[in-house]
PDB file of N, CA and C in Angstrom:
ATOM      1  N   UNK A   1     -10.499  88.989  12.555  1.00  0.00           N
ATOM      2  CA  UNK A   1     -11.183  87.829  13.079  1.00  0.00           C
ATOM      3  C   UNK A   1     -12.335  88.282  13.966  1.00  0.00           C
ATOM      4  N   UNK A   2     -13.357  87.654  13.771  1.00  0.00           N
ATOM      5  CA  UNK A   2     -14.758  87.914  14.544  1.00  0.00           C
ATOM      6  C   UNK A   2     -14.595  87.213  16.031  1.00  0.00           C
ATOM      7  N   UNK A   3     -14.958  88.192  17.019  1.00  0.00           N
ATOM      8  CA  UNK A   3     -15.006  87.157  18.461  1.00  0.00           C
ATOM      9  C   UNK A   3     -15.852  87.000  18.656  1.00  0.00           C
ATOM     10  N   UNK A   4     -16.227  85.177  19.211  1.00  0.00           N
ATOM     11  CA  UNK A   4     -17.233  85.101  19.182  1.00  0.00           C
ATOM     12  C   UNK A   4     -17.503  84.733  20.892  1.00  0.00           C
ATOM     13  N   UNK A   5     -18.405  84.450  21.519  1.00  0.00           N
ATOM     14  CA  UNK A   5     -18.624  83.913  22.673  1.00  0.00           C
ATOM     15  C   UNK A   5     -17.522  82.546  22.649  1.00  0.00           C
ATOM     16  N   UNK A   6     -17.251  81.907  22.251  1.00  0.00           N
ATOM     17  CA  UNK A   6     -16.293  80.860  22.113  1.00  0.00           C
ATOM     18  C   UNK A   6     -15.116  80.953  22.540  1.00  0.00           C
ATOM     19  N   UNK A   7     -14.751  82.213  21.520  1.00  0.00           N
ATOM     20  CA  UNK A   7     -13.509  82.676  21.744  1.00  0.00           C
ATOM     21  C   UNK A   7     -12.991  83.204  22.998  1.00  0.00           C
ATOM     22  N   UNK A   8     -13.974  84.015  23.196  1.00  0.00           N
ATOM     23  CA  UNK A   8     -13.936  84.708  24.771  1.00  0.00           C
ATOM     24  C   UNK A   8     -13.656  83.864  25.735  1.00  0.00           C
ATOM     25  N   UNK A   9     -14.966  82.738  25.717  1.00  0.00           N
ATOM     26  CA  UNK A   9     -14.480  81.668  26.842  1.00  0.00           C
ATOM     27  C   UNK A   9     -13.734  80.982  27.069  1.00  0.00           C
ATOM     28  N   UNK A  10     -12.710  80.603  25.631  1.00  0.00           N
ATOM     29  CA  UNK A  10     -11.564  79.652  25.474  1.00  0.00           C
ATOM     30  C   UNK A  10     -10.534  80.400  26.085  1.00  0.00           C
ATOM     31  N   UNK A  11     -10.450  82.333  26.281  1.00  0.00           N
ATOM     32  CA  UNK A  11      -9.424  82.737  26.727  1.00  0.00           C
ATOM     33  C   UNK A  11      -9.913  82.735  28.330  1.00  0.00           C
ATOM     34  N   UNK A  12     -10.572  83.060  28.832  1.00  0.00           N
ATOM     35  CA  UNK A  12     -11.000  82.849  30.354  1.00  0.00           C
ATOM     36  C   UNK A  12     -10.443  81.823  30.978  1.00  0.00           C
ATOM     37  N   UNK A  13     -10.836  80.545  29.812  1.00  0.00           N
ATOM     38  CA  UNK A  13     -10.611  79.075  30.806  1.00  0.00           C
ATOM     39  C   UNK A  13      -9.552  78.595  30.657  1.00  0.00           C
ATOM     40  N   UNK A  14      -8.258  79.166  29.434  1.00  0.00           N
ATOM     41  CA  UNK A  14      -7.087  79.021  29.298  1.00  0.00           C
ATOM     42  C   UNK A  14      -6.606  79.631  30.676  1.00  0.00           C
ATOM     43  N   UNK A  15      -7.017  81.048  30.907  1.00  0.00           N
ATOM     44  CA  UNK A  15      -6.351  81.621  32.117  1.00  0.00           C
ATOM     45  C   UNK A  15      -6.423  81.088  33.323  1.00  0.00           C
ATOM     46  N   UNK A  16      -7.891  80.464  33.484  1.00  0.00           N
ATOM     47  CA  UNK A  16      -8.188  79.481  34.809  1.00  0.00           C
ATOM     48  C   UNK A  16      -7.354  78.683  34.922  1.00  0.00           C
ATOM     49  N   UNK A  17      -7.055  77.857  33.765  1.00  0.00           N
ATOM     50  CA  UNK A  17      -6.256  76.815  33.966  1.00  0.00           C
ATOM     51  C   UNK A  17      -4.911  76.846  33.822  1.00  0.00           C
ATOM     52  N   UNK A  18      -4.264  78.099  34.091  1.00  0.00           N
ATOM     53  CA  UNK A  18      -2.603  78.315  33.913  1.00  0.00           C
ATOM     54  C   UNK A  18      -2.111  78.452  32.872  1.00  0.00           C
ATOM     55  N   UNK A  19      -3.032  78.254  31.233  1.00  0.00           N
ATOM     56  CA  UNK A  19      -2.235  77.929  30.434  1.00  0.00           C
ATOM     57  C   UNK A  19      -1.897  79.724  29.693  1.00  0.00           C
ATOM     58  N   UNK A  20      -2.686  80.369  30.005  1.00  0.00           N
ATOM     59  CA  UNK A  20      -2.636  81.799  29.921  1.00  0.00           C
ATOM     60  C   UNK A  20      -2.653  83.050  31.048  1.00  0.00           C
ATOM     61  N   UNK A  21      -1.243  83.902  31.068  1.00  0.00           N
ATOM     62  CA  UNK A  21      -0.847  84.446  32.369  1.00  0.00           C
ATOM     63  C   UNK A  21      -2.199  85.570  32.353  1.00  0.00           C
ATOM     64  N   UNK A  22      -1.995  86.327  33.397  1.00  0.00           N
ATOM     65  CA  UNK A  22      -2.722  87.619  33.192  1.00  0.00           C
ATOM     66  C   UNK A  22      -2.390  88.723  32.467  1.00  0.00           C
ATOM     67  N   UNK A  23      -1.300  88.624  32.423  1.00  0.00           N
ATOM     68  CA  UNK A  23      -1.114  89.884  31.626  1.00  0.00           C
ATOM     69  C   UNK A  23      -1.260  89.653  30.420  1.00  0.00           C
ATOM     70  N   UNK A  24      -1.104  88.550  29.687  1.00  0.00           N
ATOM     71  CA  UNK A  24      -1.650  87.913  28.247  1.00  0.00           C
ATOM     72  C   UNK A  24      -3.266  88.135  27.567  1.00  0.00           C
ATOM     73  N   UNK A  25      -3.702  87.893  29.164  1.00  0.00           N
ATOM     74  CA  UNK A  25      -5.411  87.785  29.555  1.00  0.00           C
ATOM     75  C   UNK A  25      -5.440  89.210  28.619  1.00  0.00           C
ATOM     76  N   UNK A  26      -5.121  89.797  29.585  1.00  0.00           N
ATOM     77  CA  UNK A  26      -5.516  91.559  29.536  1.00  0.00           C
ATOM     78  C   UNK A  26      -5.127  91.987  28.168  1.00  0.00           C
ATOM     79  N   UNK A  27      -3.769  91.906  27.913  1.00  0.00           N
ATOM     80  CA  UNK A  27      -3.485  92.082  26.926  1.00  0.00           C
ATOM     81  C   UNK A  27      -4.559  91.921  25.360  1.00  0.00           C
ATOM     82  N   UNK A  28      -4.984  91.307  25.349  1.00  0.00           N
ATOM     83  CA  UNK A  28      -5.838  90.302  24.289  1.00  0.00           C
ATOM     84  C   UNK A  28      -6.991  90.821  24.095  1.00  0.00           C
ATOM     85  N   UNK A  29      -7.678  90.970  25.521  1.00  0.00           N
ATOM     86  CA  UNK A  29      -8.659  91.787  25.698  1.00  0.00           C
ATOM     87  C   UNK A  29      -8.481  93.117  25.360  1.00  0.00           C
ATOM     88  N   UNK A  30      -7.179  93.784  25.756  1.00  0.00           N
ATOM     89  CA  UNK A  30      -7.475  95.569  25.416  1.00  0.00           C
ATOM     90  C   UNK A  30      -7.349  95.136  23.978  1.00  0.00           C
ATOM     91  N   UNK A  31      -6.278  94.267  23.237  1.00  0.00           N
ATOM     92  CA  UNK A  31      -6.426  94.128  21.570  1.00  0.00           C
ATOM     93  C   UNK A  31      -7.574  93.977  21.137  1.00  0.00           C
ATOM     94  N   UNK A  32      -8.581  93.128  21.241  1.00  0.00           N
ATOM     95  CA  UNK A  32     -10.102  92.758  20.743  1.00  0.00           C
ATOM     96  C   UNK A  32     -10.694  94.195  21.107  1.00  0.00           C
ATOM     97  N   UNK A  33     -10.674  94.708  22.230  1.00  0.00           N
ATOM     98  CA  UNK A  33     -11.778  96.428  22.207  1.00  0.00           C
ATOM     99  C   UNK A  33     -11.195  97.088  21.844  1.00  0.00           C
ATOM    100  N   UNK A  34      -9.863  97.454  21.182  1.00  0.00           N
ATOM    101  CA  UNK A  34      -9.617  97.919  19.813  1.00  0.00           C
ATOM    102  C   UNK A  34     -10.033  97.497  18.596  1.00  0.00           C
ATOM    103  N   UNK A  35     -10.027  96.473  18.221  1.00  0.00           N
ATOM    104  CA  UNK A  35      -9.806  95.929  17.065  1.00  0.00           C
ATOM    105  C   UNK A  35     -11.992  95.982  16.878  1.00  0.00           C
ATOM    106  N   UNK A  36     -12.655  95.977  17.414  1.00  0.00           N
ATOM    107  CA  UNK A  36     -13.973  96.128  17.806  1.00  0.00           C
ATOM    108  C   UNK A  36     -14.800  94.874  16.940  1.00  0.00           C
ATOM    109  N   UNK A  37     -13.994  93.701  16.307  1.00  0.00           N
ATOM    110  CA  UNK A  37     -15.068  92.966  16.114  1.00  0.00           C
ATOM    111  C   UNK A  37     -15.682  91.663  16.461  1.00  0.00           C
ATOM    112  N   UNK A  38     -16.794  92.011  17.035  1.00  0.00           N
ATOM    113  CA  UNK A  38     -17.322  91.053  17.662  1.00  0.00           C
ATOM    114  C   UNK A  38     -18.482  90.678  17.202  1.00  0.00           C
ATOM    115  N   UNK A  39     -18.713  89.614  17.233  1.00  0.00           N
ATOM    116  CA  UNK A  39     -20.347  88.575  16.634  1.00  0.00           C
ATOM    117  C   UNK A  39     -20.870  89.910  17.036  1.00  0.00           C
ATOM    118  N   UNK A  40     -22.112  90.185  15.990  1.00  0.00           N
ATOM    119  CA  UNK A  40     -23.359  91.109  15.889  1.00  0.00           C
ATOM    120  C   UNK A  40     -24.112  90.718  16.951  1.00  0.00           C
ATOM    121  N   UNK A  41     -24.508  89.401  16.740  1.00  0.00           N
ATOM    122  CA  UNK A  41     -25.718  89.262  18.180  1.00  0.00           C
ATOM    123  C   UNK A  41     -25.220  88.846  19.200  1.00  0.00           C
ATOM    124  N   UNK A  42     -24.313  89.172  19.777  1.00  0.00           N
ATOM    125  CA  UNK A  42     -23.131  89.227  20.884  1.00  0.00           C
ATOM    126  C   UNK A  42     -22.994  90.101  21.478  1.00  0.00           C
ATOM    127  N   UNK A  43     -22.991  91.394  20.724  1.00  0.00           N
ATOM    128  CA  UNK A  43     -21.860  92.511  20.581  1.00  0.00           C
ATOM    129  C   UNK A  43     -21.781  93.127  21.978  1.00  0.00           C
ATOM    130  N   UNK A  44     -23.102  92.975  22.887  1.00  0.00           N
ATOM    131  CA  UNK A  44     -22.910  93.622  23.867  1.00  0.00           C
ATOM    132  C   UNK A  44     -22.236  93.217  24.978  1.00  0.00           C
ATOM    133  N   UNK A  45     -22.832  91.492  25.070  1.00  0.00           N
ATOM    134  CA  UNK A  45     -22.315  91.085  26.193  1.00  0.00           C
ATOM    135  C   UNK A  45     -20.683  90.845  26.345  1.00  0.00           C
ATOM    136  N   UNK A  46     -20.015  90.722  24.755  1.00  0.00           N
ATOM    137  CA  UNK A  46     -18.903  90.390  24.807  1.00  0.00           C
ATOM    138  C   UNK A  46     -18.152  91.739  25.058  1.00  0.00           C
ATOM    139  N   UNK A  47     -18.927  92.979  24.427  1.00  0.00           N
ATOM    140  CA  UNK A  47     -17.941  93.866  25.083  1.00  0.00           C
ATOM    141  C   UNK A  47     -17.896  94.154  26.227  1.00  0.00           C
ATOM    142  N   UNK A  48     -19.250  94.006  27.212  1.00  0.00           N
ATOM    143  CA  UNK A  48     -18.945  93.842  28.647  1.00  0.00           C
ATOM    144  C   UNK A  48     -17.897  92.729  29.014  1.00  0.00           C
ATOM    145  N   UNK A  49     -17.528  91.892  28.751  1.00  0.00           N
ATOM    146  CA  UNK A  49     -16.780  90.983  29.413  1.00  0.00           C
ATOM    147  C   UNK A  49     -15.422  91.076  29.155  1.00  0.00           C
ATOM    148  N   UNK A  50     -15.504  91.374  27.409  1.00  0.00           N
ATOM    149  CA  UNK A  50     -13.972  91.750  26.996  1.00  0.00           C
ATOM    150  C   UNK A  50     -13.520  92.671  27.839  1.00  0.00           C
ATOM    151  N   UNK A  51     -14.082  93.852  28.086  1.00  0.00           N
ATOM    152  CA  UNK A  51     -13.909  95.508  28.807  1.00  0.00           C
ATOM    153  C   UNK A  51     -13.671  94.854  30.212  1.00  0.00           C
ATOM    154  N   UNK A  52     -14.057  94.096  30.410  1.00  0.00           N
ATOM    155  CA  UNK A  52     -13.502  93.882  32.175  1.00  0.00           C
ATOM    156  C   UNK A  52     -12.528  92.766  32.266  1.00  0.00           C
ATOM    157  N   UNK A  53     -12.510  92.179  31.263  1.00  0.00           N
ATOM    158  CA  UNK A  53     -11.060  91.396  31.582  1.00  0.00           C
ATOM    159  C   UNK A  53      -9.972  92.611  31.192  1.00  0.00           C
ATOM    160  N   UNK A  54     -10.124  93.584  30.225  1.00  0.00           N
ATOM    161  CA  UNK A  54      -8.777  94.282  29.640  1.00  0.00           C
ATOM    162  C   UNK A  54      -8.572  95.028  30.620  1.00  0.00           C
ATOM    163  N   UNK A  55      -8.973  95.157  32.075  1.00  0.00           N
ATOM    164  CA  UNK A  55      -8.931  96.128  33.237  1.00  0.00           C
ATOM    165  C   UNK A  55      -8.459  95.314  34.050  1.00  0.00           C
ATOM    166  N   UNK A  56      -8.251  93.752  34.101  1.00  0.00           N
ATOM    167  CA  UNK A  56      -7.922  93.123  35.131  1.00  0.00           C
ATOM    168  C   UNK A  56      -6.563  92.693  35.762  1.00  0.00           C
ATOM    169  N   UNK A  57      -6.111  94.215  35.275  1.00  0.00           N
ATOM    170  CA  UNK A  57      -4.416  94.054  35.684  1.00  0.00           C
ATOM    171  C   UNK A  57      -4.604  95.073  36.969  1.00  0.00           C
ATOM    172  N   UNK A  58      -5.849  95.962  36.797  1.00  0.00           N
ATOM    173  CA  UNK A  58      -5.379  97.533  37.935  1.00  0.00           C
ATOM    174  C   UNK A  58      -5.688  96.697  39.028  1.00  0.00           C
ATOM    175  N   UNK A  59      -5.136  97.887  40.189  1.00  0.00           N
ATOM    176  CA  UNK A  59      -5.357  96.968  41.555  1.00  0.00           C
ATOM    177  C   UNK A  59      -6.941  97.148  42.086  1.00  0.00           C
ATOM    178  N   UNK A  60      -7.774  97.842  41.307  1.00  0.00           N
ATOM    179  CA  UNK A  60      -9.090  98.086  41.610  1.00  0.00           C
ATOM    180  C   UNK A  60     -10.342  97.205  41.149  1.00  0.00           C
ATOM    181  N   UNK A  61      -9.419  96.460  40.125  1.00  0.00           N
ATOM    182  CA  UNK A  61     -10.493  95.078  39.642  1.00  0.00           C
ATOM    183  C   UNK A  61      -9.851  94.334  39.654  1.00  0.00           C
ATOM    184  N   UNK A  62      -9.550  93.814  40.758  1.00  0.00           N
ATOM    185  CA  UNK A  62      -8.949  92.416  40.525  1.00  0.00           C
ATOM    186  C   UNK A  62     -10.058  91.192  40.047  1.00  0.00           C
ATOM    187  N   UNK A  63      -9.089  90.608  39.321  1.00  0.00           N
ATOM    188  CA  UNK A  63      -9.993  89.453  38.503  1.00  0.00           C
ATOM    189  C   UNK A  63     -10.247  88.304  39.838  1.00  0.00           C
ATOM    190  N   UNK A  64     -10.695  87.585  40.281  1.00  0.00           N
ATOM    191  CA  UNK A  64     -11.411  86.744  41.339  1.00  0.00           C
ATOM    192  C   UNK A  64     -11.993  85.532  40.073  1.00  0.00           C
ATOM    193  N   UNK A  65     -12.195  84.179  41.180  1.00  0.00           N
ATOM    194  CA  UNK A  65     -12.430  83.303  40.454  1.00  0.00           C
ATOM    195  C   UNK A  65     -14.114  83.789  40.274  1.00  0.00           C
ATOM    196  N   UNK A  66     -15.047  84.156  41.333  1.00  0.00           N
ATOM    197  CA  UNK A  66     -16.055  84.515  40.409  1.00  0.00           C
ATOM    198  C   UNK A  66     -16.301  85.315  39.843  1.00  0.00           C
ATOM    199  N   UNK A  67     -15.427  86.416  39.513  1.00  0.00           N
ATOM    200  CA  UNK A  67     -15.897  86.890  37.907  1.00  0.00           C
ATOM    201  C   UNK A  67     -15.653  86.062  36.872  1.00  0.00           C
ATOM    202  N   UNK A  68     -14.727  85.219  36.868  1.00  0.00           N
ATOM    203  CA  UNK A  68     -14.801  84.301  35.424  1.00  0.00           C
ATOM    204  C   UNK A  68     -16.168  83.967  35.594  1.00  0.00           C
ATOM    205  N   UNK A  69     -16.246  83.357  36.829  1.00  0.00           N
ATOM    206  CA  UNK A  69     -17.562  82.552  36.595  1.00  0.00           C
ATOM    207  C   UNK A  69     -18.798  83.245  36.197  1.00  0.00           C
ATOM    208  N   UNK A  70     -18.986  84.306  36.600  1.00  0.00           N
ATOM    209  CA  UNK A  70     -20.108  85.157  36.320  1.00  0.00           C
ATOM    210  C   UNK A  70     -19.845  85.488  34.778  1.00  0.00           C
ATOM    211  N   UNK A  71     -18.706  86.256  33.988  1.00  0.00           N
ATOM    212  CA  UNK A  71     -18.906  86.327  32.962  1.00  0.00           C
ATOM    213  C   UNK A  71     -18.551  84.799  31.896  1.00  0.00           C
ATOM    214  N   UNK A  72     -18.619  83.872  32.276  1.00  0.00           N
ATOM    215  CA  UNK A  72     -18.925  82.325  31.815  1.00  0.00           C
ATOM    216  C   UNK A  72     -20.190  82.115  31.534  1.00  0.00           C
ATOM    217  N   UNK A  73     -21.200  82.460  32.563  1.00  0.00           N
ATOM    218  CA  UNK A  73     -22.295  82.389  32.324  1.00  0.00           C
ATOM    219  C   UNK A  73     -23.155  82.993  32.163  1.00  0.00           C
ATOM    220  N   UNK A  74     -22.684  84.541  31.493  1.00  0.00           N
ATOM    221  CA  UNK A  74     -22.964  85.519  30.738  1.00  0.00           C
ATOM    222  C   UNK A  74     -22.598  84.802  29.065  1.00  0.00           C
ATOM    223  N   UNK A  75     -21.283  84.270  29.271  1.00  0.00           N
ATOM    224  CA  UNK A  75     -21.310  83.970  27.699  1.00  0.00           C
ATOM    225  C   UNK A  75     -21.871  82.273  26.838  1.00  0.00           C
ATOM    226  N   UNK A  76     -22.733  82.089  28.042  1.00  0.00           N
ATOM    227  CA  UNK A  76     -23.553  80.649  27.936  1.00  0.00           C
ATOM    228  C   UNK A  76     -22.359  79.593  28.600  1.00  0.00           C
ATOM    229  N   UNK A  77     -21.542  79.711  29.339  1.00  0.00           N
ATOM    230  CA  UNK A  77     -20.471  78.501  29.705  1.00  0.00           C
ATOM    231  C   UNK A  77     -20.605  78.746  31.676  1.00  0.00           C
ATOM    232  N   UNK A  78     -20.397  77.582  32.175  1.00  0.00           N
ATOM    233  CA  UNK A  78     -20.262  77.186  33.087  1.00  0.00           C
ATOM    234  C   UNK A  78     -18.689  76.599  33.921  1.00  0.00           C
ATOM    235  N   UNK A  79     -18.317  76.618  34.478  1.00  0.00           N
ATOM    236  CA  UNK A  79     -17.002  76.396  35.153  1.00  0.00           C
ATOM    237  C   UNK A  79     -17.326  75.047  35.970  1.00  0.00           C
ATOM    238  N   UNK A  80     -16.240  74.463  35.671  1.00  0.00           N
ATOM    239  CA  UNK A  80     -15.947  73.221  36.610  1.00  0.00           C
ATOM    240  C   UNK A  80     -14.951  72.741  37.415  1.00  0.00           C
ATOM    241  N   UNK A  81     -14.706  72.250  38.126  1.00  0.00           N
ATOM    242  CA  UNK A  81     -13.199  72.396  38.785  1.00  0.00           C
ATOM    243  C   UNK A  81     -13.250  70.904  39.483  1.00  0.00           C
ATOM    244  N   UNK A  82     -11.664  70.299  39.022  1.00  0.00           N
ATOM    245  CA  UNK A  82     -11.588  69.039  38.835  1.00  0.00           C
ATOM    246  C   UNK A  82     -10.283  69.126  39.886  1.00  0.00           C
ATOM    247  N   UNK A  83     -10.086  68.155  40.739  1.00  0.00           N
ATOM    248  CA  UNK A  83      -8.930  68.153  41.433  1.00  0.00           C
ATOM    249  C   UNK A  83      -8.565  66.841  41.201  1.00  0.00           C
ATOM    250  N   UNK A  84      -7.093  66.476  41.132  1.00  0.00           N
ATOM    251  CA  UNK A  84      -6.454  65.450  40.407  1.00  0.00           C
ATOM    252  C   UNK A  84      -5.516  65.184  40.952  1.00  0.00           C
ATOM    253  N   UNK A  85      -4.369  64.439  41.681  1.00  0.00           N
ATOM    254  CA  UNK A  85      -3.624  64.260  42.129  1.00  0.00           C
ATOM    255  C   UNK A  85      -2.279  64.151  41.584  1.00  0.00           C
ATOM    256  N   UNK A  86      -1.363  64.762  41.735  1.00  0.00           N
ATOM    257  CA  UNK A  86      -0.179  65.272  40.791  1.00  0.00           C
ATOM    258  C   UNK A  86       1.207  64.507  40.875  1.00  0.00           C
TER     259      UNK A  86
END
């Protein structure tokens, strides 16, 4: 399967939003920079972003809400944050 910017961001904002743990995150990510295929006119930015989520388990990169955001809008997407009463 080809990753595309889509894909990438659907796993980011799954993770934002609880529905994907971190270690799933990471996981997925070190699978895709193995598996190496990514959209052609992509290829770079997604492997920058893939490559730093598949690191975001060590205690030296911790993932922070703005790196999603920064690599969101590396992959053309923006973050929003909705508070709702439960």
């Amino acid at each position: 399967m080809t990753i595309t910017k889509k894909i990438a961001a659907s796993k980011i904002a799954a993770y934002l939003q609880h529905e994907l743990s971190l270690a799933d995150l990471v996981d997925w990510a070190e699978n895709a920079m193995q598996e190496g295929a990514f959209a052609r006119k992509d290829a770079k930015v997604l492997a920058d972003v893939i490559g730093r989520l598949g690191v975001a388990d060590e205690r030296a990169f911790v993932l922070t809400w703005e790196d999603c955001e920064d690599m969101l809008k590396r992959l053309g997407y923006s973050a929003r944050v909705a508070v709702i009463a439960s």
